[in-house]
Protein backbone atom coordinates (compact mmCIF):
# COMPACT_ATOMS: atom_id res chain seq x y z
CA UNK A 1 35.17 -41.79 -64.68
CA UNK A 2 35.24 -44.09 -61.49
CA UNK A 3 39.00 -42.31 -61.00
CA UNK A 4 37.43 -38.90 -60.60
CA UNK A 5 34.56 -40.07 -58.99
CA UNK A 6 37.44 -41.30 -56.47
CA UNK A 7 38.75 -37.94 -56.89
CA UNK A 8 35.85 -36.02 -55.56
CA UNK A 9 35.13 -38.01 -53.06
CA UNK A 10 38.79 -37.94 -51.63
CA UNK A 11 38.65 -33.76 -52.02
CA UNK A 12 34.95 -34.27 -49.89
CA UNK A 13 36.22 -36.10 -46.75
CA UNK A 14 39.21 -34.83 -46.56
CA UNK A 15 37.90 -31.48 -44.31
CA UNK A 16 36.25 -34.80 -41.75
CA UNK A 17 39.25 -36.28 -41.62
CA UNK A 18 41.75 -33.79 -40.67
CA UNK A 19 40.08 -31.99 -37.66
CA UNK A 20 38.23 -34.95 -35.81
CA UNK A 21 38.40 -32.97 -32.57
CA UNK A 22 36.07 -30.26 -34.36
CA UNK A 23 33.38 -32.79 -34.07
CA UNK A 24 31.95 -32.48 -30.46
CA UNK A 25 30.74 -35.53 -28.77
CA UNK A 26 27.78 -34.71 -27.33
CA UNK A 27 28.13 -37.70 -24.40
CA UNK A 28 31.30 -35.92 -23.08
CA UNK A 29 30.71 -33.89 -19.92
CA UNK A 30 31.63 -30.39 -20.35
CA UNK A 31 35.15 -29.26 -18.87
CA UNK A 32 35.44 -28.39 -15.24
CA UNK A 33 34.93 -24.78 -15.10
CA UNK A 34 37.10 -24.05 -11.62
CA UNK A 35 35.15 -23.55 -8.48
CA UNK A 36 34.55 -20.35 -7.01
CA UNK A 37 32.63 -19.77 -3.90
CA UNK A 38 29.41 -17.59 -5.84
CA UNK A 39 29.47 -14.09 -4.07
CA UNK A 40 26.62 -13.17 -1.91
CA UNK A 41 23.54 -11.77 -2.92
CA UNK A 42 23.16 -7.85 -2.19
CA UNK A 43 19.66 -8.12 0.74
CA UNK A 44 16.75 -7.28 -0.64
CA UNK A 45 15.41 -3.67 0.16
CA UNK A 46 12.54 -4.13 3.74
CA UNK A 47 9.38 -4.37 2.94
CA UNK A 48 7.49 -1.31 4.51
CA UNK A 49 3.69 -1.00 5.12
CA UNK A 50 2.52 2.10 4.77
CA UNK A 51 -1.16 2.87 6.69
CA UNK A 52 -1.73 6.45 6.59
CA UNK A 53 -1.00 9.34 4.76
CA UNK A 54 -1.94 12.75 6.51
CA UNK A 55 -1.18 16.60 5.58
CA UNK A 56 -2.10 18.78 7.78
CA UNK A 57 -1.20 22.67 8.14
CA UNK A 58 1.31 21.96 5.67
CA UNK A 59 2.75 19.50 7.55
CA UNK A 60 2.76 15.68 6.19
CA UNK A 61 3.08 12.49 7.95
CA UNK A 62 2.48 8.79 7.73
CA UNK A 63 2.15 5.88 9.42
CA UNK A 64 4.76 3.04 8.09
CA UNK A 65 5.07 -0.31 10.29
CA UNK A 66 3.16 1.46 12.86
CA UNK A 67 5.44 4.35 13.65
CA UNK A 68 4.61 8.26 12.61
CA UNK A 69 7.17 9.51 10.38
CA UNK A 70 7.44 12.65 8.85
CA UNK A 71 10.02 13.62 6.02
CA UNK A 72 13.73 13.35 7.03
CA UNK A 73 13.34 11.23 9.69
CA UNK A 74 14.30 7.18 9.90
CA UNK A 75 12.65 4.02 10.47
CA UNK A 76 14.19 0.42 10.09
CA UNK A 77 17.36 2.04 8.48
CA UNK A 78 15.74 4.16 5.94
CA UNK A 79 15.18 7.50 5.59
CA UNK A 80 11.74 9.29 4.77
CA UNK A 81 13.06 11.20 1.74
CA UNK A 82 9.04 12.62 0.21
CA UNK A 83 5.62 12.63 1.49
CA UNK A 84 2.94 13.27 -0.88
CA UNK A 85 -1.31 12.72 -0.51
CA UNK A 86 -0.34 9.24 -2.68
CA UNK A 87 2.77 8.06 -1.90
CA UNK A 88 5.64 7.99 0.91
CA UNK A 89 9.62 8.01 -0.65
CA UNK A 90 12.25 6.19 1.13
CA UNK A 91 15.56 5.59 0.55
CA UNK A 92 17.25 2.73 1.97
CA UNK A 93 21.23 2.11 0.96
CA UNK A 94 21.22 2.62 -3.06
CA UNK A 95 17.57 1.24 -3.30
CA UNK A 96 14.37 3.78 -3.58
CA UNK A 97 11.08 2.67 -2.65
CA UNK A 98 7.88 4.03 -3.56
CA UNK A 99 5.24 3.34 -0.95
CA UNK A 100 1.71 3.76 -1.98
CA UNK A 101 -1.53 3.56 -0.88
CA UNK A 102 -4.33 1.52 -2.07
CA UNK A 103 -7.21 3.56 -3.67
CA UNK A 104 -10.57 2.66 -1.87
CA UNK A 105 -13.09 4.05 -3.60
CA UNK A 106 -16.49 3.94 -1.46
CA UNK A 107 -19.29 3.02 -3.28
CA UNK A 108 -23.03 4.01 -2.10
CA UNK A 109 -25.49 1.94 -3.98
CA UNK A 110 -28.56 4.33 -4.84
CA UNK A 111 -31.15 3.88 -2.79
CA UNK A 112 -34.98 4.53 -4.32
CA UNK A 113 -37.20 7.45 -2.30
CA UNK A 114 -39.74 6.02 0.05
């Protein structure tokens, strides 16, 4: 019995001792990965602020960073692509940009007959 005890136990360890480099020692740094200079990051697309919306005979404009724009024409680099009652469309390089206005609802508290 203790011989195949002996038996088993040789069979068990046997996988432990032949591939000792399996085992990763967690104290080890990891391997040098080799340096590359990390690429640039593309710029991120201008922020715009947009004021005013206006259509007019047909005819839609807006205010963006203080300048009247209508659609097709450029400010900062990018072009007015859209103008709609809610929202301004610009394109600037491979980025589109929805500009929207805030809704401000005006609220008139009820006021009781005198």
């Amino acid at each position: 019995m203790p011989l195949a005890f002996l038996g088993i136990f040789a069979v068990l360890a046997a996988p432990l001792q032949a591939a000792p480099e399996l085992l990763a020692d967690p104290m080890r740094p990891p391997a040098a990965a080799p340096h590359t200079e990390p690429s640039a990051p593309p710029p991120p697309p201008s922020v715009f602020d947009l004021r005013a919306i206006k259509i007019e005979r047909g005819r839609a404009s807006a205010i963006i960073d203080g300048q009247v724009v209508t659609e097709g024409s450029e400010i900062n680099g990018a072009k007015v692509l859209k103008i709609t009652r809610e929202q301004v469309v610009i394109v600037e390089g491979d980025h589109t940009i929805e500009l929207k206005l805030l809704k401000n609802e005006i609220k008139r508290r009820h006021q009781a007959p005198r």
